[in-house]
PDB file of N, CA and C in Angstrom:
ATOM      1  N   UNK A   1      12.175   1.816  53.128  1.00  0.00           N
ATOM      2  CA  UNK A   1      13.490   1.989  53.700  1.00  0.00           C
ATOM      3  C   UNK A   1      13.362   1.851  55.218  1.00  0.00           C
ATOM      4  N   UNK A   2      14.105   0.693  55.463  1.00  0.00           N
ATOM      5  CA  UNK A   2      13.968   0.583  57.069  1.00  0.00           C
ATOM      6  C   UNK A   2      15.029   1.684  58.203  1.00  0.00           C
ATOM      7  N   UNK A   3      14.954   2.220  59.063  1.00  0.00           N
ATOM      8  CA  UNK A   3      15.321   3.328  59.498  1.00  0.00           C
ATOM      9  C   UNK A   3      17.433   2.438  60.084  1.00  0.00           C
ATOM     10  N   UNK A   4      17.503   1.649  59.900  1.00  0.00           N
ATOM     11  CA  UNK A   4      18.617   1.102  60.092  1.00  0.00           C
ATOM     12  C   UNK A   4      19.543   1.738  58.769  1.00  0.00           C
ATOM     13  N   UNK A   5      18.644   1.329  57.690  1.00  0.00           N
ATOM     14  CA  UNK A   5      19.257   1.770  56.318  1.00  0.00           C
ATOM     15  C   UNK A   5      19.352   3.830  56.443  1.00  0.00           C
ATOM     16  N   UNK A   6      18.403   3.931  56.466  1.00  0.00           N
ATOM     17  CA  UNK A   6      18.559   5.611  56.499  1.00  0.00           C
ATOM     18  C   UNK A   6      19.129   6.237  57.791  1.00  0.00           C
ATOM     19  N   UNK A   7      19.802   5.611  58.660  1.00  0.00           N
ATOM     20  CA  UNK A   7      20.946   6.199  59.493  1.00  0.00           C
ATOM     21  C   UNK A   7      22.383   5.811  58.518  1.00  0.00           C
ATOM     22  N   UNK A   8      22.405   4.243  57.867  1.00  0.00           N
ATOM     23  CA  UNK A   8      23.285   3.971  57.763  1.00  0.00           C
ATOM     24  C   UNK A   8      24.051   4.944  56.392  1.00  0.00           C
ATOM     25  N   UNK A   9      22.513   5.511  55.283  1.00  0.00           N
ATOM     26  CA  UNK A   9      23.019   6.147  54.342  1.00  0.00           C
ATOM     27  C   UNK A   9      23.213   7.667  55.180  1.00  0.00           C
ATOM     28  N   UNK A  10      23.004   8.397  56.108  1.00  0.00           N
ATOM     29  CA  UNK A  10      22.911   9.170  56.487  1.00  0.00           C
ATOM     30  C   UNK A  10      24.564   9.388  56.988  1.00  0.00           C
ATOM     31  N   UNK A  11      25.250   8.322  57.893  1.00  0.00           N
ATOM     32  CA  UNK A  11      26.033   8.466  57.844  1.00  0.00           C
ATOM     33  C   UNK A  11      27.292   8.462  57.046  1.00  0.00           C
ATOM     34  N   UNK A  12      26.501   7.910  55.982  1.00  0.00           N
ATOM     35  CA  UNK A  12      27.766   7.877  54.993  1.00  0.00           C
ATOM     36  C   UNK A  12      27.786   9.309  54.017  1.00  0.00           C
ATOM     37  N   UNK A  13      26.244   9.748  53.929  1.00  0.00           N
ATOM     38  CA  UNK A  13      26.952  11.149  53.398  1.00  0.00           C
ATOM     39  C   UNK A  13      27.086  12.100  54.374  1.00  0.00           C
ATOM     40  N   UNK A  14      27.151  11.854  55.243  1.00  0.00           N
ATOM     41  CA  UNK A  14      28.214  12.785  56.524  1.00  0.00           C
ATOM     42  C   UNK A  14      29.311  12.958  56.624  1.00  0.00           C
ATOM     43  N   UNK A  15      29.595  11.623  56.445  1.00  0.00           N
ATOM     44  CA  UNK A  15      31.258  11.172  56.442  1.00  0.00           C
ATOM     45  C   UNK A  15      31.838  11.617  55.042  1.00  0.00           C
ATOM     46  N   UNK A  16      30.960  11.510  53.883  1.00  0.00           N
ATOM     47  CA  UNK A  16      31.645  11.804  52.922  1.00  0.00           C
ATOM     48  C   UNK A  16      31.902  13.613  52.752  1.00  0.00           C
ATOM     49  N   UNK A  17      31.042  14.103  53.344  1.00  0.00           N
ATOM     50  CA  UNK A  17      31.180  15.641  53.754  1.00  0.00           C
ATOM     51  C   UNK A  17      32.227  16.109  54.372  1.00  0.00           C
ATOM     52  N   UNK A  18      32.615  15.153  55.403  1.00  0.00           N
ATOM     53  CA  UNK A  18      33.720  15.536  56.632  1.00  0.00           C
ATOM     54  C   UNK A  18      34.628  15.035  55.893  1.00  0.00           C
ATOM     55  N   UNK A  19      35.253  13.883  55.428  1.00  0.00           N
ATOM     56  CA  UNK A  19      36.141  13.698  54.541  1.00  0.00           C
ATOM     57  C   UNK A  19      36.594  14.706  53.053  1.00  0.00           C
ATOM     58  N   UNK A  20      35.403  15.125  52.369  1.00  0.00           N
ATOM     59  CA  UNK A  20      35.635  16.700  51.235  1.00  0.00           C
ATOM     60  C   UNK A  20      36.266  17.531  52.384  1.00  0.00           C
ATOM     61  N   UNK A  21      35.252  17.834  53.143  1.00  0.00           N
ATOM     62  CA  UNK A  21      35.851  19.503  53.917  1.00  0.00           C
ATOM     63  C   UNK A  21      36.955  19.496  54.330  1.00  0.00           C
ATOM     64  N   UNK A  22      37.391  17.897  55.403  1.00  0.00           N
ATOM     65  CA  UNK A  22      39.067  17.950  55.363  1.00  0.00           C
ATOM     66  C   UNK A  22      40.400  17.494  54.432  1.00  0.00           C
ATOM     67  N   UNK A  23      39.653  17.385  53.465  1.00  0.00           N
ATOM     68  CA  UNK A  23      40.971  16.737  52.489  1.00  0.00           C
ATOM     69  C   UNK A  23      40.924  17.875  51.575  1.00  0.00           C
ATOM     70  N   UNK A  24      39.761  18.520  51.120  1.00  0.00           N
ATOM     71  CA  UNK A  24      39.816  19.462  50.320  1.00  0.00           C
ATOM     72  C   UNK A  24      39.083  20.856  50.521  1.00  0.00           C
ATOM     73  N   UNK A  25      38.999  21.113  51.576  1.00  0.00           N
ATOM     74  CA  UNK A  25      38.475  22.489  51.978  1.00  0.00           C
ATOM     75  C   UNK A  25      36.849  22.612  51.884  1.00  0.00           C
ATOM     76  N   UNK A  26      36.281  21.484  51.442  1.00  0.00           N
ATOM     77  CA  UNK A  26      34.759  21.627  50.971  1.00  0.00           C
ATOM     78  C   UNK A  26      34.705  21.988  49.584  1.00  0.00           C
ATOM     79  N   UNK A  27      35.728  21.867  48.344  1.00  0.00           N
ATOM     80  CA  UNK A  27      35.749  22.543  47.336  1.00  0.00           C
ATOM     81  C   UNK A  27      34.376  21.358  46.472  1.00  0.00           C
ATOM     82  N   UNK A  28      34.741  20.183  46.800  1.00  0.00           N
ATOM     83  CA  UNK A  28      33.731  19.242  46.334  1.00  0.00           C
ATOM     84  C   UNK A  28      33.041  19.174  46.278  1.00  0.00           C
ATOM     85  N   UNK A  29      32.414  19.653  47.842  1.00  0.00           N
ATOM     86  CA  UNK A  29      30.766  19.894  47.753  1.00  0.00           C
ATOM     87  C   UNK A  29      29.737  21.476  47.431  1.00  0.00           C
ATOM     88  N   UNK A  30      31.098  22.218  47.210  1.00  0.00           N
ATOM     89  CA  UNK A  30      30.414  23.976  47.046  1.00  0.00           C
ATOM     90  C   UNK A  30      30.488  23.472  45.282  1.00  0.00           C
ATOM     91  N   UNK A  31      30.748  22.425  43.870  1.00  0.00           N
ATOM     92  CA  UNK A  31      31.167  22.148  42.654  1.00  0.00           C
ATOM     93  C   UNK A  31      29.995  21.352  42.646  1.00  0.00           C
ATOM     94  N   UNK A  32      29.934  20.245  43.311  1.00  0.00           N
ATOM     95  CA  UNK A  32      28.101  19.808  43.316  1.00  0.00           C
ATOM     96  C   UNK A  32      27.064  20.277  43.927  1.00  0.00           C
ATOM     97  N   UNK A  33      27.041  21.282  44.895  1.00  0.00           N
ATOM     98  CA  UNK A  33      25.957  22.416  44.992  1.00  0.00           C
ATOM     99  C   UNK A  33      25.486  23.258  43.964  1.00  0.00           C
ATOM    100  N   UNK A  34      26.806  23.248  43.095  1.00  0.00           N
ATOM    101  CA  UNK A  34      26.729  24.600  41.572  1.00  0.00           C
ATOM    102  C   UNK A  34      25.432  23.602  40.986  1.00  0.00           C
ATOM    103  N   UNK A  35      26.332  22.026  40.559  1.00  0.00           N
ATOM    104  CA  UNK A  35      26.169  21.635  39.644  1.00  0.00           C
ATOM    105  C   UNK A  35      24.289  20.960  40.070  1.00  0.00           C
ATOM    106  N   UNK A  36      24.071  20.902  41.194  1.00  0.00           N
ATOM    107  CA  UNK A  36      22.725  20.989  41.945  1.00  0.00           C
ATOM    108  C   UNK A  36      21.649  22.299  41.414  1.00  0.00           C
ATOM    109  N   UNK A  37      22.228  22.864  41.710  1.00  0.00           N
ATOM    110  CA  UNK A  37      21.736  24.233  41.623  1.00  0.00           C
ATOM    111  C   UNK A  37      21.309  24.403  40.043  1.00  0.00           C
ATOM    112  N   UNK A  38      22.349  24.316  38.628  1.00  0.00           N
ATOM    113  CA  UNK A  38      22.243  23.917  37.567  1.00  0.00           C
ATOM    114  C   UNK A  38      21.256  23.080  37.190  1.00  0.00           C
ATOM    115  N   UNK A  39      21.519  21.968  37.531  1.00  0.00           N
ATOM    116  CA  UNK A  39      20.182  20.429  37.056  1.00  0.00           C
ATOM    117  C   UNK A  39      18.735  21.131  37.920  1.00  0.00           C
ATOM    118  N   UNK A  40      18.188  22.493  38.839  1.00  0.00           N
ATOM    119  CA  UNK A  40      17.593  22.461  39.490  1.00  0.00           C
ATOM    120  C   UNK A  40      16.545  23.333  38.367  1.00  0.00           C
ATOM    121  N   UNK A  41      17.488  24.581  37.757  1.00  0.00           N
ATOM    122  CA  UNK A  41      17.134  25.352  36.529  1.00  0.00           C
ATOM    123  C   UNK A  41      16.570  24.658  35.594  1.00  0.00           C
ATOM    124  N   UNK A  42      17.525  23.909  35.051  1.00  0.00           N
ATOM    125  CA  UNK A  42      17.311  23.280  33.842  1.00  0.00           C
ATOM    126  C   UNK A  42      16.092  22.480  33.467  1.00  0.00           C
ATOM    127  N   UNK A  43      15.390  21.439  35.256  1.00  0.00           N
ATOM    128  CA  UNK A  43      14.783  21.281  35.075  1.00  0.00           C
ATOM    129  C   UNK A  43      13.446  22.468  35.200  1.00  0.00           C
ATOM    130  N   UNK A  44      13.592  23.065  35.657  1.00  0.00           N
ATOM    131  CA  UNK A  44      12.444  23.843  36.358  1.00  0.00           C
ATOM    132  C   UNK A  44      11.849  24.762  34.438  1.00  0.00           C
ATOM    133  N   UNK A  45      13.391  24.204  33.796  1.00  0.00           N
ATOM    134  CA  UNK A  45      12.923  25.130  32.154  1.00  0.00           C
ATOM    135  C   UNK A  45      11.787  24.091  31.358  1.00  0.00           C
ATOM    136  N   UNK A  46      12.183  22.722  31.872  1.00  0.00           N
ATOM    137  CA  UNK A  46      11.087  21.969  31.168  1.00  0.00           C
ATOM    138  C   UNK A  46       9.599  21.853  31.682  1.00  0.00           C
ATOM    139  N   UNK A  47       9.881  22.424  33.085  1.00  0.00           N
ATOM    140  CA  UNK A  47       8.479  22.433  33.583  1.00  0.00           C
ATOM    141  C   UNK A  47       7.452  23.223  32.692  1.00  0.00           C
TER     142      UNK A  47
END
């Protein structure tokens, strides 16, 4: 990954952060933190 690319994805999940938090309070990203948090268990059960 050339560092052009990892600013460019960097800014896009920035933007997609600032866009949740102001259109929807951040409800989007505290629902995929759960659902993070979930897949984090689940795997840690197959370990």
């Amino acid at each position: 990954m050339t560092n052009s690319i990892a600013i460019g994805l960097g800014l896009l999940i920035l933007g997609g952060i600032g866009i949740d938090a102001f259109l929807t309070g951040g409800d989007g990203l505290v629902f995929l933190a759960g659902k993070g948090i979930d897949l984090l268990e689940w795997i840690a059960f197959w370990r």
